[in-house]
Protein backbone atom coordinates (compact mmCIF):
# COMPACT_ATOMS: atom_id res chain seq x y z
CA UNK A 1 -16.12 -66.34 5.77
CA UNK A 2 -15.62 -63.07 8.07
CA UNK A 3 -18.06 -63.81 10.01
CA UNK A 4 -19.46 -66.55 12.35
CA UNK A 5 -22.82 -67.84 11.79
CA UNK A 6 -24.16 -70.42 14.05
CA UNK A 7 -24.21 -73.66 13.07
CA UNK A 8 -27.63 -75.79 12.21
CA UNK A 9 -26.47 -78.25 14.75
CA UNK A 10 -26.72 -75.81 17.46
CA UNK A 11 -30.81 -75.00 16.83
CA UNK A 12 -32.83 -76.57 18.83
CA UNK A 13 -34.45 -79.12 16.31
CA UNK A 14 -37.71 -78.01 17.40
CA UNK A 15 -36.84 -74.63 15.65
CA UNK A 16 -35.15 -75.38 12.89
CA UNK A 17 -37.80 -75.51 10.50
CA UNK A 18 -39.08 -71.90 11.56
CA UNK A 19 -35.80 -70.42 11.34
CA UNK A 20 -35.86 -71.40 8.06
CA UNK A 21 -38.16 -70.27 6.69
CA UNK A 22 -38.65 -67.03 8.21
CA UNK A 23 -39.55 -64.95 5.22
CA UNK A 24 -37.79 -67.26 2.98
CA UNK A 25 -39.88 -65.76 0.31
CA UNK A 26 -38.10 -62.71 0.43
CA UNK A 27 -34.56 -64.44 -0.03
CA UNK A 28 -36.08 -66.53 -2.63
CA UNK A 29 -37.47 -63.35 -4.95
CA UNK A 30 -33.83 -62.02 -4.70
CA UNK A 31 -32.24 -64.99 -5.60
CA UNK A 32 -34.93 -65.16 -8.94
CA UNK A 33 -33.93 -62.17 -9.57
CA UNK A 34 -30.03 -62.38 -9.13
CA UNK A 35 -30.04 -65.36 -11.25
CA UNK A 36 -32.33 -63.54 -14.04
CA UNK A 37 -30.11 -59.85 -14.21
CA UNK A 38 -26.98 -59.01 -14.36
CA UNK A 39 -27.17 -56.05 -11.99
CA UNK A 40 -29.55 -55.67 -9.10
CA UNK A 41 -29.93 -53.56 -6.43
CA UNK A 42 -32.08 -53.95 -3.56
CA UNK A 43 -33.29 -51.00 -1.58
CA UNK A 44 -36.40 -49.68 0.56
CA UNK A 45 -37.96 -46.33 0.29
CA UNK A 46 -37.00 -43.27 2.05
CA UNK A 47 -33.22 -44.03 2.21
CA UNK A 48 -31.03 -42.48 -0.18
CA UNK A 49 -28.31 -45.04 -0.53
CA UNK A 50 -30.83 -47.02 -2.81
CA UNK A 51 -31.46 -43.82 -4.96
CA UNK A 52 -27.63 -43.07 -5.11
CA UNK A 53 -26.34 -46.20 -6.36
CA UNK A 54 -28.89 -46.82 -9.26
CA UNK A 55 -28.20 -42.94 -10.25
CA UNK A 56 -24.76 -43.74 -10.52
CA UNK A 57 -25.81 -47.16 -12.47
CA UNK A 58 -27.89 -45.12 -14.53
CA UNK A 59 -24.98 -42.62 -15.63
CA UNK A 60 -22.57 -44.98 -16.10
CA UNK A 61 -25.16 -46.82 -18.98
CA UNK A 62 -25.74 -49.96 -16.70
CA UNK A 63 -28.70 -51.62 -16.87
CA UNK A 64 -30.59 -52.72 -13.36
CA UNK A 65 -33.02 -54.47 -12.26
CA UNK A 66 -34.42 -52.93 -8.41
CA UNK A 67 -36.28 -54.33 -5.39
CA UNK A 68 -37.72 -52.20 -2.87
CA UNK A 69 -38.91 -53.94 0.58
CA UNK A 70 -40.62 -51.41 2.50
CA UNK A 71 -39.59 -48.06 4.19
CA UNK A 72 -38.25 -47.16 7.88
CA UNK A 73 -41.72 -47.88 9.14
CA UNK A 74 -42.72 -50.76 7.43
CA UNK A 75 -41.43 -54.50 6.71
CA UNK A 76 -38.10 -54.17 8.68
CA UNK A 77 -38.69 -57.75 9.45
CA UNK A 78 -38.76 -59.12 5.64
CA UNK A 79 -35.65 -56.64 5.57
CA UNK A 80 -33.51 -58.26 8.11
CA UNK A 81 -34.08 -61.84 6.84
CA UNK A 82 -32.03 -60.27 3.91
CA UNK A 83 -29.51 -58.65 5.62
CA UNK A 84 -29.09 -62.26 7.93
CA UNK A 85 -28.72 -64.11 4.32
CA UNK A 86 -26.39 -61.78 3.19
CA UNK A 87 -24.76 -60.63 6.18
CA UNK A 88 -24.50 -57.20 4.85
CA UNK A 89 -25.93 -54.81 7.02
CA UNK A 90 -27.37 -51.62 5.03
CA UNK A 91 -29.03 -50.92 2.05
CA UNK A 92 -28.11 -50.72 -0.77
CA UNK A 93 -27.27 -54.17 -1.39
CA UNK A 94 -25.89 -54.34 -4.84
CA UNK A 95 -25.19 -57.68 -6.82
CA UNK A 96 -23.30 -58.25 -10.30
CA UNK A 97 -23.90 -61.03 -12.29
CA UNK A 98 -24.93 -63.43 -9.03
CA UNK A 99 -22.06 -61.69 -6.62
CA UNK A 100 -23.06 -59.19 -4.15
CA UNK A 101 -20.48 -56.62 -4.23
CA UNK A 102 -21.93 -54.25 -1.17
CA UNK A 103 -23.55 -50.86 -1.14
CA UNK A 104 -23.62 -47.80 -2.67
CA UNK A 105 -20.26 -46.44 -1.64
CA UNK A 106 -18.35 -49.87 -2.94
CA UNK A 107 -20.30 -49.47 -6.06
CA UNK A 108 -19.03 -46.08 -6.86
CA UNK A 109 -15.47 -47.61 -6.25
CA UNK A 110 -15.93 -50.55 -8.52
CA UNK A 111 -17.14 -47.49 -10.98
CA UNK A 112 -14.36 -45.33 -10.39
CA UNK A 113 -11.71 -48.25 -10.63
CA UNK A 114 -13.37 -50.12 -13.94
CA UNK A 115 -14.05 -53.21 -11.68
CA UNK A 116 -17.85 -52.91 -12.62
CA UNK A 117 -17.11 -53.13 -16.28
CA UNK A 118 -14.70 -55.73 -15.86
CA UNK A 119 -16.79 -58.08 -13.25
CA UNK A 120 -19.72 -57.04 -16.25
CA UNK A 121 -17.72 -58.79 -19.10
CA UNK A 122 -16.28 -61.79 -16.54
């Protein structure tokens, strides 16, 4: 893994439980829906990242399923407990078939190199 992520054993055990489930419901509708679609992209109103990669989905004949949490004034909490789970920091974040494969700009290079199709068909 790239990057460090601190260990349970180093959480106060009075906190654990909290840090846990800090909007765990969020993390849990992406998983449903990562295990239920093949494509997914998950995005929040107002940015254009979001927009860009499903239009590029969309030409390319892909079908996707998309969540939207919030906008840049509202639920940047629920928001970052995705981007701690994942570790990726933007949005887009784009998964295929259960993988998360990054944001719009790696999407358009899985597009433009025939990854997508091939990760599709995997």
């Amino acid at each position: 893994m790239p990057r460090s992520i601190l260990s349970e054993d180093r959480l106060h055990p009075a906190i654990r439980a909290q840090v846990a489930s800090l909007h765990a419901d969020v993390v849990q509708e992406v998983l449903r829906a990562v295990a239920a679609h093949p494509v997914v992209v998950v995005g929040m109103a107002q940015n254009p990242f979001p927009k860009r990669a499903r239009r590029a989905l969309d030409r390319a004949g892909i079908a996707h399923f998309d969540l939207d949490y919030g906008s840049y004034f509202s639920q940047w909490r629920r928001r970052n407990a995705l981007k701690m789970w994942t570790g990726w920091p933007t949005f887009p974040m784009v998964f295929v078939r259960g993988q998360m494969v990054g944001g719009a700009q790696d999407l358009d290079k899985l597009l433009a190199s025939g990854e997508l199709q091939r990760l599709l068909q995997g």
